[in-house]
Protein backbone atom coordinates (compact mmCIF):
# COMPACT_ATOMS: atom_id res chain seq x y z
CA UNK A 1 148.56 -144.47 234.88
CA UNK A 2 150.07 -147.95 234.12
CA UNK A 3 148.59 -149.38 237.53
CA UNK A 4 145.30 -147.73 237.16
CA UNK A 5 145.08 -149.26 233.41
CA UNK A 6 145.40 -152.81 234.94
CA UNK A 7 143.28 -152.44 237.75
CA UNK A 8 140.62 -151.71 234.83
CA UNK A 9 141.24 -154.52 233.10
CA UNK A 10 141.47 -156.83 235.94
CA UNK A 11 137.52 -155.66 236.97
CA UNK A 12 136.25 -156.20 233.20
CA UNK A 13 133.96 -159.27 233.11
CA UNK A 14 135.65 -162.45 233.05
CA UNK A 15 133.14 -163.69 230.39
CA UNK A 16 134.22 -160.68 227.56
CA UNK A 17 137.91 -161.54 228.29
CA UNK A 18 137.03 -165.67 227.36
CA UNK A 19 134.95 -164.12 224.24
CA UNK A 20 137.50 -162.58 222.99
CA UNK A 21 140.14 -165.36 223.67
CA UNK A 22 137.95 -167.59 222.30
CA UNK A 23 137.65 -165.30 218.90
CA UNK A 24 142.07 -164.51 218.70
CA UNK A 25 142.02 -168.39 219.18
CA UNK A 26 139.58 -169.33 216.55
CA UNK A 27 142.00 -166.59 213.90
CA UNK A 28 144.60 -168.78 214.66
CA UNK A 29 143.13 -172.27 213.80
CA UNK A 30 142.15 -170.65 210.91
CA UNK A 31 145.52 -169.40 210.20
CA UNK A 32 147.09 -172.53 210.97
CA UNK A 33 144.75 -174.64 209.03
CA UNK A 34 143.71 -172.92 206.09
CA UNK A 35 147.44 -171.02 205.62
CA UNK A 36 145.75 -167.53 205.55
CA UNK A 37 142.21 -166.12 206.03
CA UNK A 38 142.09 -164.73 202.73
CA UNK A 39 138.39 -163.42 201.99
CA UNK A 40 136.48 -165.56 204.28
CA UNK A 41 133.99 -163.28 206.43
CA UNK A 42 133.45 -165.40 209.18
CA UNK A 43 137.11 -165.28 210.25
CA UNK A 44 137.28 -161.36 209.31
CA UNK A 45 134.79 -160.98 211.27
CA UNK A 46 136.71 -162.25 213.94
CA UNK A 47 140.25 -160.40 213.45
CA UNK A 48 138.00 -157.34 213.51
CA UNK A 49 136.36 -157.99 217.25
CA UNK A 50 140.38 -158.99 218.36
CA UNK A 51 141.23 -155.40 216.85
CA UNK A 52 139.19 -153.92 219.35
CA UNK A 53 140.54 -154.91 222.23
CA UNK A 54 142.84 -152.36 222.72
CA UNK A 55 140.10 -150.16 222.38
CA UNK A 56 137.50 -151.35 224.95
CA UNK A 57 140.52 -152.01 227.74
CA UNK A 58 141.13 -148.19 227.42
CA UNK A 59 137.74 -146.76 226.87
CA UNK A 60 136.41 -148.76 230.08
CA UNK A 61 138.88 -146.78 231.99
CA UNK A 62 136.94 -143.58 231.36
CA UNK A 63 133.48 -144.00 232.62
CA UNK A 64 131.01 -141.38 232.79
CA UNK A 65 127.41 -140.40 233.16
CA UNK A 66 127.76 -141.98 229.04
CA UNK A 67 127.78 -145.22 230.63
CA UNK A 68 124.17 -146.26 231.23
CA UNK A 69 122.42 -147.79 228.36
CA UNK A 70 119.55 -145.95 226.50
CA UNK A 71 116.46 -144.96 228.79
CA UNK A 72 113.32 -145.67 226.71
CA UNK A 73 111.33 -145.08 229.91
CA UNK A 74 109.46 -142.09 228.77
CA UNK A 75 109.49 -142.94 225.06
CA UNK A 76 105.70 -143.56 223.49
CA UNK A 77 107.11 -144.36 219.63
CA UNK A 78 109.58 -145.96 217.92
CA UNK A 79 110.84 -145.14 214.58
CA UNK A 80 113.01 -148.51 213.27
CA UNK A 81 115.15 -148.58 210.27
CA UNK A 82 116.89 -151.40 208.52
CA UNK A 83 119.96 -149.82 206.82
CA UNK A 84 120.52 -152.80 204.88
CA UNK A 85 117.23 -153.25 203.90
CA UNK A 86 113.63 -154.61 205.71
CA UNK A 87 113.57 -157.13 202.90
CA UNK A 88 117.27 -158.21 203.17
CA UNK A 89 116.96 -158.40 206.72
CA UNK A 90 114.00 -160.53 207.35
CA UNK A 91 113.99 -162.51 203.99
CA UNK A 92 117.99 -162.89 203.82
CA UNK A 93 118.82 -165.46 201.17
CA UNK A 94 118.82 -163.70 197.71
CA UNK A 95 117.68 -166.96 195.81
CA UNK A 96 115.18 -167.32 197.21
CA UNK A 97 113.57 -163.64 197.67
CA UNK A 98 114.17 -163.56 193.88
CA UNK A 99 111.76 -166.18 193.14
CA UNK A 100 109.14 -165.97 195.80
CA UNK A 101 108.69 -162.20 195.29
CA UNK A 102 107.22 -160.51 192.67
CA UNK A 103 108.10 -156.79 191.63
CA UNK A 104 105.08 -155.39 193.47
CA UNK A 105 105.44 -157.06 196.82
CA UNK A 106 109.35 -156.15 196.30
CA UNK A 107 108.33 -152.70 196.55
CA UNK A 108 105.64 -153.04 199.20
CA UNK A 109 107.90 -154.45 201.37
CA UNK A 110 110.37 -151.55 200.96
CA UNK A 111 107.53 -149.14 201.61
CA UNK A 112 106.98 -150.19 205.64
CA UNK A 113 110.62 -148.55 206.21
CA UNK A 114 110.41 -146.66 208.04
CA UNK A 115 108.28 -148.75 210.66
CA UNK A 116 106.75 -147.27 213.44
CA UNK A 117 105.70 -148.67 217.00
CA UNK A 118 103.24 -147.32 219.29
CA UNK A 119 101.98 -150.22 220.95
CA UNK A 120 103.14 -149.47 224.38
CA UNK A 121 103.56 -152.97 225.64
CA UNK A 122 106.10 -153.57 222.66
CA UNK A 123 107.67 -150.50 223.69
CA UNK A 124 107.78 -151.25 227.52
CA UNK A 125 109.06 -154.94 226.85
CA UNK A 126 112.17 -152.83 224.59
CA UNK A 127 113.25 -150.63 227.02
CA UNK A 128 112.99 -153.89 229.96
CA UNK A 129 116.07 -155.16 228.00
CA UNK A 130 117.71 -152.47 226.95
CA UNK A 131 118.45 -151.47 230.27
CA UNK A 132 119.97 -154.40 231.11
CA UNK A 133 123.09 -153.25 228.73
CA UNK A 134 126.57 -153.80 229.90
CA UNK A 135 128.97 -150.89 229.24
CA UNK A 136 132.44 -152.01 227.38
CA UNK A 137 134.11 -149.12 226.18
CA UNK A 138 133.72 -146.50 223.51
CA UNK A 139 134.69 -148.00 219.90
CA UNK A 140 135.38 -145.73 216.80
CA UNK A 141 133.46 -146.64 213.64
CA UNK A 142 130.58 -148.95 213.30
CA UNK A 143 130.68 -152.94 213.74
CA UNK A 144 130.41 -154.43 210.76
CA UNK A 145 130.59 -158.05 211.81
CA UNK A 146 126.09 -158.06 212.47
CA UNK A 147 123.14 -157.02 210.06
CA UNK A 148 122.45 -153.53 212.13
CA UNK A 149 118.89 -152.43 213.18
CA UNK A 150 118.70 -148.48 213.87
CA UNK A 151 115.76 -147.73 216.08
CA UNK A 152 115.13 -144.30 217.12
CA UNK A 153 112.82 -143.14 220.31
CA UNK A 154 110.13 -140.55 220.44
CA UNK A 155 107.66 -139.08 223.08
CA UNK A 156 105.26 -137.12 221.04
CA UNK A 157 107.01 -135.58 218.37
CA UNK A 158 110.15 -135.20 220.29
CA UNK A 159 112.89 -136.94 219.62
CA UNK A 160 114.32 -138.43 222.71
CA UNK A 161 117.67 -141.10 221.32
CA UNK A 162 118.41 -143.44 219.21
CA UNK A 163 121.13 -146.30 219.53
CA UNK A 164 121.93 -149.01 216.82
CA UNK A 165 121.73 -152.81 217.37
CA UNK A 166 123.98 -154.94 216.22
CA UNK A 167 123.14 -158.87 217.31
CA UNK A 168 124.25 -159.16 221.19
CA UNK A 169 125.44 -155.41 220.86
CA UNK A 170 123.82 -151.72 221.31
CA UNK A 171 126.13 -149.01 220.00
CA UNK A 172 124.85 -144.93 221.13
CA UNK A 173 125.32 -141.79 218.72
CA UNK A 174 128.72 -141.31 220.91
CA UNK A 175 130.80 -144.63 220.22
CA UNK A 176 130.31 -145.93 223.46
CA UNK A 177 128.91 -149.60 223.16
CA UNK A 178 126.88 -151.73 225.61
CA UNK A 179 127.08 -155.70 225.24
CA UNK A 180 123.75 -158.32 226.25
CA UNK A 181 123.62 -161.84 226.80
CA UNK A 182 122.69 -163.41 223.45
CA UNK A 183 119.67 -164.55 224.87
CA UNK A 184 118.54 -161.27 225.30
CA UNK A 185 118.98 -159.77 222.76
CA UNK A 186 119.34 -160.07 218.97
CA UNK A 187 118.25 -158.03 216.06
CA UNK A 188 114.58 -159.12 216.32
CA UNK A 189 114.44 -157.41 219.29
CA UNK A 190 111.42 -155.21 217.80
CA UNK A 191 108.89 -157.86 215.74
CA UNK A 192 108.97 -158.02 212.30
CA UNK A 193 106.28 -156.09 210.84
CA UNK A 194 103.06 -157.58 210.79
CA UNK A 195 102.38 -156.65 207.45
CA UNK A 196 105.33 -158.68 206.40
CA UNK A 197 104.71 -161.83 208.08
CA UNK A 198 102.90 -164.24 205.03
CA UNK A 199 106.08 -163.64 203.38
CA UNK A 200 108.40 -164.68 206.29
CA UNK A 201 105.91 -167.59 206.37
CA UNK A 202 106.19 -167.94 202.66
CA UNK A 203 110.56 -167.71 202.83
CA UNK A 204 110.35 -170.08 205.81
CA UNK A 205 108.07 -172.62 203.79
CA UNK A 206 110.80 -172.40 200.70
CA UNK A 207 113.40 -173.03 203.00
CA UNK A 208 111.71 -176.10 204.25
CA UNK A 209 111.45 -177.36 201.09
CA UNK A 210 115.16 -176.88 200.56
CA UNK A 211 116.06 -178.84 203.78
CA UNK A 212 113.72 -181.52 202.71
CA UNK A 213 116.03 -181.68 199.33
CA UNK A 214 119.17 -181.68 200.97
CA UNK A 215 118.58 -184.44 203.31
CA UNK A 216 121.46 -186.88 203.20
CA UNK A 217 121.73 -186.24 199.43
CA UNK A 218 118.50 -188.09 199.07
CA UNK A 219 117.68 -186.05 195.90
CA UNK A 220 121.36 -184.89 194.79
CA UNK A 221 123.06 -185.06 191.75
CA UNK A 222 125.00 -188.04 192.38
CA UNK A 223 121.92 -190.22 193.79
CA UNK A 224 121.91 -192.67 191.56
CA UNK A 225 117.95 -192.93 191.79
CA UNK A 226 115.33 -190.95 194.13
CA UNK A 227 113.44 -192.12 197.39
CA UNK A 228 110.40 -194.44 196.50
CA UNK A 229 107.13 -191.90 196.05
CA UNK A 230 105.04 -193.64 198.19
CA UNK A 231 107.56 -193.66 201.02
CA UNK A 232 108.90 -190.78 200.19
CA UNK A 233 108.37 -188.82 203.72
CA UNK A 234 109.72 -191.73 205.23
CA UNK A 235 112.91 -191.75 203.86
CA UNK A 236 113.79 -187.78 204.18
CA UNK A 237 112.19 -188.30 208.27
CA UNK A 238 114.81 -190.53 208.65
CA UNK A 239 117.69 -188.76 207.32
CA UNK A 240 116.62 -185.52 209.53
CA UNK A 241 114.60 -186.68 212.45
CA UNK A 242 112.43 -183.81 212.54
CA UNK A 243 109.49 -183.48 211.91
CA UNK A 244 109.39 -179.70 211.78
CA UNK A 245 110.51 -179.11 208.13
CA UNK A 246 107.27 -181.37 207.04
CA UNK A 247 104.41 -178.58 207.95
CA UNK A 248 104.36 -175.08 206.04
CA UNK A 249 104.61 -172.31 208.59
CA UNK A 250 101.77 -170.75 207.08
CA UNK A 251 99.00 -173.84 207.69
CA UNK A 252 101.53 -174.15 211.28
CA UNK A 253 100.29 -170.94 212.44
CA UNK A 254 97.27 -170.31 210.64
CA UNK A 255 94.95 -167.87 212.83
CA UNK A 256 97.15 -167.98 215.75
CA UNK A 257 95.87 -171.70 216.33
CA UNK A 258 97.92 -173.70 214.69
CA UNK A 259 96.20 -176.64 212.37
CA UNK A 260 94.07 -179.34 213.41
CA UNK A 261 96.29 -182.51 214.02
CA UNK A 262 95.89 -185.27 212.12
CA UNK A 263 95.14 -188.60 214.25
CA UNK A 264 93.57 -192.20 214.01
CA UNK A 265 92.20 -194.69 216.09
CA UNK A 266 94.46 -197.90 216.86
CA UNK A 267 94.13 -201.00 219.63
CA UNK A 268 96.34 -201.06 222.39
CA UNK A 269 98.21 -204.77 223.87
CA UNK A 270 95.30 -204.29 226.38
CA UNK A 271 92.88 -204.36 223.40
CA UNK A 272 91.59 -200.77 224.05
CA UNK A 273 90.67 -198.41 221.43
CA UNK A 274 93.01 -194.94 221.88
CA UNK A 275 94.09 -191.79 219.52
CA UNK A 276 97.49 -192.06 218.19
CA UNK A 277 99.07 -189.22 216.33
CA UNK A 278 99.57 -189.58 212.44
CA UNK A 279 102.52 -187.98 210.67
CA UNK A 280 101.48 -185.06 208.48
CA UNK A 281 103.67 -182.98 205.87
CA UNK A 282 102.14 -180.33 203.47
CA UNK A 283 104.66 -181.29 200.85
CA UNK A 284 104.27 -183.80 198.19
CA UNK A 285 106.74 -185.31 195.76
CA UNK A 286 106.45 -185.43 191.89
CA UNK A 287 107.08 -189.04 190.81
CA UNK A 288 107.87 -188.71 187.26
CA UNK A 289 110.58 -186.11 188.25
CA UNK A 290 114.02 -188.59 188.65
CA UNK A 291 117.40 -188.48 188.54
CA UNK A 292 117.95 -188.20 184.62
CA UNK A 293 114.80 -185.09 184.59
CA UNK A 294 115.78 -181.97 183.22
CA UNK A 295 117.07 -179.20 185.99
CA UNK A 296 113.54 -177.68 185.36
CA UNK A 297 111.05 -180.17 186.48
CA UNK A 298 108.96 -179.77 189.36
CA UNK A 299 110.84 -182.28 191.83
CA UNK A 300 108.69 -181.08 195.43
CA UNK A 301 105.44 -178.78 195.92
CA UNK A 302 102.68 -177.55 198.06
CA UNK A 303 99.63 -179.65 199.01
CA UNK A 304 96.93 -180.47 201.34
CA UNK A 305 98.01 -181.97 204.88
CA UNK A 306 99.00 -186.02 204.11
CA UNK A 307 102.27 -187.96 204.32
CA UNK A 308 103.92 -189.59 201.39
CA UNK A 309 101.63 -187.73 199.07
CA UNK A 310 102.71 -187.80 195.52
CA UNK A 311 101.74 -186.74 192.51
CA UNK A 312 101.28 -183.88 190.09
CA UNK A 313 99.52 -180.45 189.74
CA UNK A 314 95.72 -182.07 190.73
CA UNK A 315 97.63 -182.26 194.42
CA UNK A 316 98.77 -178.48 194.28
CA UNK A 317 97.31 -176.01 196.65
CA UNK A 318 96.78 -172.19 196.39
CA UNK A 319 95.33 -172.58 199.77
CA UNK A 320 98.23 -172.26 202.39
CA UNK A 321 99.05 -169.01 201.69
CA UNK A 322 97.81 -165.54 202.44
CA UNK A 323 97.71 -164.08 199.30
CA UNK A 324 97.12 -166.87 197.81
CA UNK A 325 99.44 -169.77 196.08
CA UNK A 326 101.61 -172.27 196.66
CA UNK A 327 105.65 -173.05 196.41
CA UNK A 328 107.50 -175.37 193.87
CA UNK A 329 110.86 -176.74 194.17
CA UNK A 330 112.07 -177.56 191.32
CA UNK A 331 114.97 -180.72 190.52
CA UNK A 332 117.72 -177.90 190.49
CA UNK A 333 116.84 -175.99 193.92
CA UNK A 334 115.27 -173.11 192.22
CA UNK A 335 112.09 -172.43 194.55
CA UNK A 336 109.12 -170.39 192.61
CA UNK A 337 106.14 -169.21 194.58
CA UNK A 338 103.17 -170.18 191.82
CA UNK A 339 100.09 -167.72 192.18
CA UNK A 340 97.73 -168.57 189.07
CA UNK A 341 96.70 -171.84 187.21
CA UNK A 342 97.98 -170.71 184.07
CA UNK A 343 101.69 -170.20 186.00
CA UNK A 344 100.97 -173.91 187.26
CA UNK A 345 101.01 -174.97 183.74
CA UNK A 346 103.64 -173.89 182.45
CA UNK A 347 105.78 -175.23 184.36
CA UNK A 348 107.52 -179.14 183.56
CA UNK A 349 105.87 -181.93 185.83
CA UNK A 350 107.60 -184.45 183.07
């Protein structure tokens, strides 16, 4: 029994045994650093993966016909849950659901779970990587170290399996657990639902706007004044160097095109006329919003395609959006997605 147990973990994959070294290793830097993991879930996370190791070296010693990953081959729908929530899943940062969402879309978000899939080259492309699971043992219990997606198969009516994904893992009804490459696999395995996609755009563009705040404390608390209006752009470009926070996803991707770049006509050291490229952001700055402005004033908002733009509510746009509005960030964080003209007024530009 004893020889037989070694000879199983000597043919597990080199790469799981490094993973997990890698995590009992990471426990004890924390250990050693921090004098005690306390309630930190990153590192809890990690004690938990360590405490099944026992588990997988003796449940990959008993493979059976249990060991093949699901076989979505004959499956024509899927039937995909979010136990945690669709909204929590896709849209993950409280904050910021709380003020881009009103109490309608709230609930017409919750109403697509359960979300079915049909489309058979969506299904096809599922089952391509799913079979491609790696079998590592049967664990008790369900991992609680990934946001889990629960999908379950169907041909017809009939119900063929289901299996649970959890990040770079699929568990089955039975405990056993299969293990994928990061690369292929996460838990947006399945799309989003394409009814919920203007408000991914719309989280996506209000977590722009909270990278553009951050950058190198441009606009913090203890800046002792803010970035120059009219240069503005410049000055956050720098700090990041990228331009991919500047663009709302939403004007990014609109109709599957993208937008139409922005470009000008400049003379070469040959003295030829060419296109160059212009910068372009869809955000502009409020220039009577400063470092002594109450926590309420509208700091950052939505606006046409420029660079550097600044100004107040004349440069808002309802227009990037599907429905319609635009963001604020205001000087505190707080982001507020603004849907009327009478909700643009009330808010402070001063």
């Amino acid at each position: 029994m004893g020889s037989t147990i070694l000879t199983r973990i000597t043919e597990m994959r080199k790469d799981r045994i490094s993973a997990m070294t890698a995590e009992l290793n990471v426990v004890r830097y924390a250990n050693e650093s921090y004098g005690g993991l306390g309630t930190n879930a990153r590192f809890v996370v990690r004690i938990r993966r360590v405490l099944f190791i026992p588990l997988l070296l003796l449940s990959s010693c008993a493979r059976g016909p249990d060991s093949a990953p699901p076989d979505l081959t004959s499956c024509t729908g899927l039937e995909i849950r979010w136990p945690r929530g669709v909204a929590e899943f896709f849209l993950p940062d409280g904050a910021i659901r709380q003020g881009i969402l009103d109490p309608d879309e709230k609930e017409y978000i919750q109403s697509l779970e359960p979300y079915r899939v049909t489309d058979a080259q969506r299904i096809r492309a599922l089952a391509d990587v799913v079979a491609q699971g790696t079998y590592v043992g049967r664990i008790h219990g369900s991992p609680s170290y990934s946001t889990p997606v629960h999908i379950t198969c169907y041909r017809g009516n009939t119900r063929l399996t289901s299996f649970t994904i959890y990040g770079d893992v699929i568990a089955v009804a039975d405990g056993g657990e299969f293990q994928y490459p990061p690369e292929r696999l996460d838990e947006r395995i399945v799309e989003e639902p394409v009814e919920l996609r203007p408000f991914e755009y719309r989280y996506q563009c209000a977590r722009n706007l909270e990278v553009l705040k951050g950058a190198a404390g441009l606009f913090s608390k203890r800046a002792k004044e803010f970035p120059a209006p009219n240069k503005w752009s410049d000055a956050v470009l720098k700090a990041l160097k990228a331009e991919k926070w500047f663009i709302c996803p939403a004007v990014q991707t609109g109709n599957g095109k993208g937008h139409s770049q922005r470009t000008t006509e400049v003379t070469n050291v040959d003295g030829a006329r060419q296109e160059a490229r212009l910068l372009e952001s869809t955000y502009a700055m409020n220039p009577d919003c400063g470092p002594g402005s109450p926590p309420d004033t509208v700091l950052l908002f939505e606006t046409k395609t420029g660079w550097n733009q600044h100004g107040g509510p004349e440069l808002f746009t309802f227009d990037n959006h599907d429905p319609k509005g635009g963001l604020v960030l205001l000087k505190d964080g707080t982001v507020k997605f603004i849907r009327t003209e009478e909700e643009l007024k009330q808010l402070r530009w001063k």
